[in-house]
Protein backbone atom coordinates (compact mmCIF):
# COMPACT_ATOMS: atom_id res chain seq x y z
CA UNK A 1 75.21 45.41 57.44
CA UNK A 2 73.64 47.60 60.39
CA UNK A 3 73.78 46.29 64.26
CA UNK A 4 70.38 46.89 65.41
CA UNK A 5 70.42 49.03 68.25
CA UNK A 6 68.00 46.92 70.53
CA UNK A 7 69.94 44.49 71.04
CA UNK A 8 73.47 46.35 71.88
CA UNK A 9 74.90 45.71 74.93
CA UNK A 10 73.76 48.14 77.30
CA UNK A 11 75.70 49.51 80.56
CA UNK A 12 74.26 50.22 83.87
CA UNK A 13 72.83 53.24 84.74
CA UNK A 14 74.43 55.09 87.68
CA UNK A 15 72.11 56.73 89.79
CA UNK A 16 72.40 59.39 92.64
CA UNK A 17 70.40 57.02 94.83
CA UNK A 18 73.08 54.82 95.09
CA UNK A 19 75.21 56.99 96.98
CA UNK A 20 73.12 58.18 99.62
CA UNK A 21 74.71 56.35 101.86
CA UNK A 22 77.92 57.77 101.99
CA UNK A 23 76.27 60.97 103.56
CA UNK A 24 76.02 58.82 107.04
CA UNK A 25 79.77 58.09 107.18
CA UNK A 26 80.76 61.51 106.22
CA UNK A 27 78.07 62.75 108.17
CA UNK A 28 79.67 61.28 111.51
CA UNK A 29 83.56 61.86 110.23
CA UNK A 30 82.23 65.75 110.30
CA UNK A 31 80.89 65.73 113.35
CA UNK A 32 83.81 64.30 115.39
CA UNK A 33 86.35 66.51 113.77
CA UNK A 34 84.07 69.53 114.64
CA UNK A 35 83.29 68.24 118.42
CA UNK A 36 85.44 65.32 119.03
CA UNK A 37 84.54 62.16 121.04
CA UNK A 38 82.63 61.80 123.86
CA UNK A 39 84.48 61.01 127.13
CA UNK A 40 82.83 60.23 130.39
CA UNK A 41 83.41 61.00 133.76
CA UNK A 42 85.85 58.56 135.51
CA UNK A 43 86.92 60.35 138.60
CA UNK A 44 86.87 63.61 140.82
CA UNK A 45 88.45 65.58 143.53
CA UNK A 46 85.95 68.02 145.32
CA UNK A 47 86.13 70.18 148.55
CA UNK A 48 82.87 70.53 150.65
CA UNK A 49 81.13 73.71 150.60
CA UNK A 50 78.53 72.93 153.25
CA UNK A 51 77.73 70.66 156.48
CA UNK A 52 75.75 68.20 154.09
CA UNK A 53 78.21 68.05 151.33
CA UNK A 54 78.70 64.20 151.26
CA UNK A 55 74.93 63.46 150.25
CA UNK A 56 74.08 66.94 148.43
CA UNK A 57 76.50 67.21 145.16
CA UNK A 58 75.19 70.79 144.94
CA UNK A 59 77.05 71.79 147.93
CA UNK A 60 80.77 70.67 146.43
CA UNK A 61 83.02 72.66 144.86
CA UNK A 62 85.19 70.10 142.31
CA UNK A 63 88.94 71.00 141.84
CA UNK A 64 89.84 67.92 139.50
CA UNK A 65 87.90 66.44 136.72
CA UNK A 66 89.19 63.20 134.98
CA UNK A 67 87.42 61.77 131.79
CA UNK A 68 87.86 58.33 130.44
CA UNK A 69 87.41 58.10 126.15
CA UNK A 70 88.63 56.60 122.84
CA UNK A 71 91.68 58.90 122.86
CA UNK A 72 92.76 58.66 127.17
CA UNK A 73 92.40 60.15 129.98
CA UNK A 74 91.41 63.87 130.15
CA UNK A 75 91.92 65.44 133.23
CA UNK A 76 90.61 69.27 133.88
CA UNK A 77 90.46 71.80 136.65
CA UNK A 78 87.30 73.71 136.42
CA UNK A 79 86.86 77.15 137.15
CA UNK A 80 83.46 77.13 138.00
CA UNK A 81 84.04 74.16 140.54
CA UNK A 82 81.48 72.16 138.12
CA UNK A 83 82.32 68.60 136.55
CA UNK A 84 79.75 67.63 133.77
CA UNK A 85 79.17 63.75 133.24
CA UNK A 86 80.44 64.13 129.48
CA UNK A 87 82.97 65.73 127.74
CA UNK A 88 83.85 65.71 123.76
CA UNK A 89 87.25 65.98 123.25
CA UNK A 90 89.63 65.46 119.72
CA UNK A 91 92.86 63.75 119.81
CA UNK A 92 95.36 66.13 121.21
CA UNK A 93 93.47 67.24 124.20
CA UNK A 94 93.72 63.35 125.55
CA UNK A 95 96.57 61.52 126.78
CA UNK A 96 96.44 57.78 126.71
C-alpha cells in the first residue's frame, strides 16, 4: 500500500529572509574592529597662545589630551596642539 504524498509530514522551509538580521550584529562587530570605540574628551592641558586665550579656544595650543571610553582612559599629546571632542580607539590603545 502507497502513502499518499499530501499528507506526509512536511518540514519547514528555510528561507534567506530569516537571516537578515544577523547582518546588523556583524555589521557593528566590523565596524569596531576596523575603528574601535568611541571615547570622549574628559580632560586637557593647554598653553595660551594669545591675550584672550581663556574665552577664545582658537587661541590655545593643547599639550595633553585625555579620553574617557569602554576600554579606559586614553591620554595623547598632539602635535598639532589640537584636541578633538571624540576619539575611536580599540582595546590596546586604552588603559583602564
Amino acid at each position: 500500500m502507497r502513502r499518499d504524498p499530501t499528507n506526509a509530514p512536511r518540514l519547514p522551509r528555510v528561507r534567506l529572509s530569516y537571516f537578515m538580521w544577523v547582518i546588523v550584529p556583524v555589521a557593528a562587530w566590523l565596524g569596531i574592529a576596523a575603528v574601535g570605540l568611541p571615547h570622549v574628551i574628559w580632560s586637557y592641558d593647554w598653553q595660551p597662545l594669545g591675550p584672550d586665550s581663556h574665552g577664545d579656544p582658537a587661541q590655545r595650543h593643547y599639550t595633553r589630551c585625555s579620553y574617557l571610553g569602554l576600554h579606559g582612559f586614553l591620554t595623547e599629546h598632539p602635535a598639532d596642539g589640537r584636541c578633538g571632542w571624540l576619539r575611536f580607539a580599540r582595546d590596546g590603545e586604552a588603559r583602564p
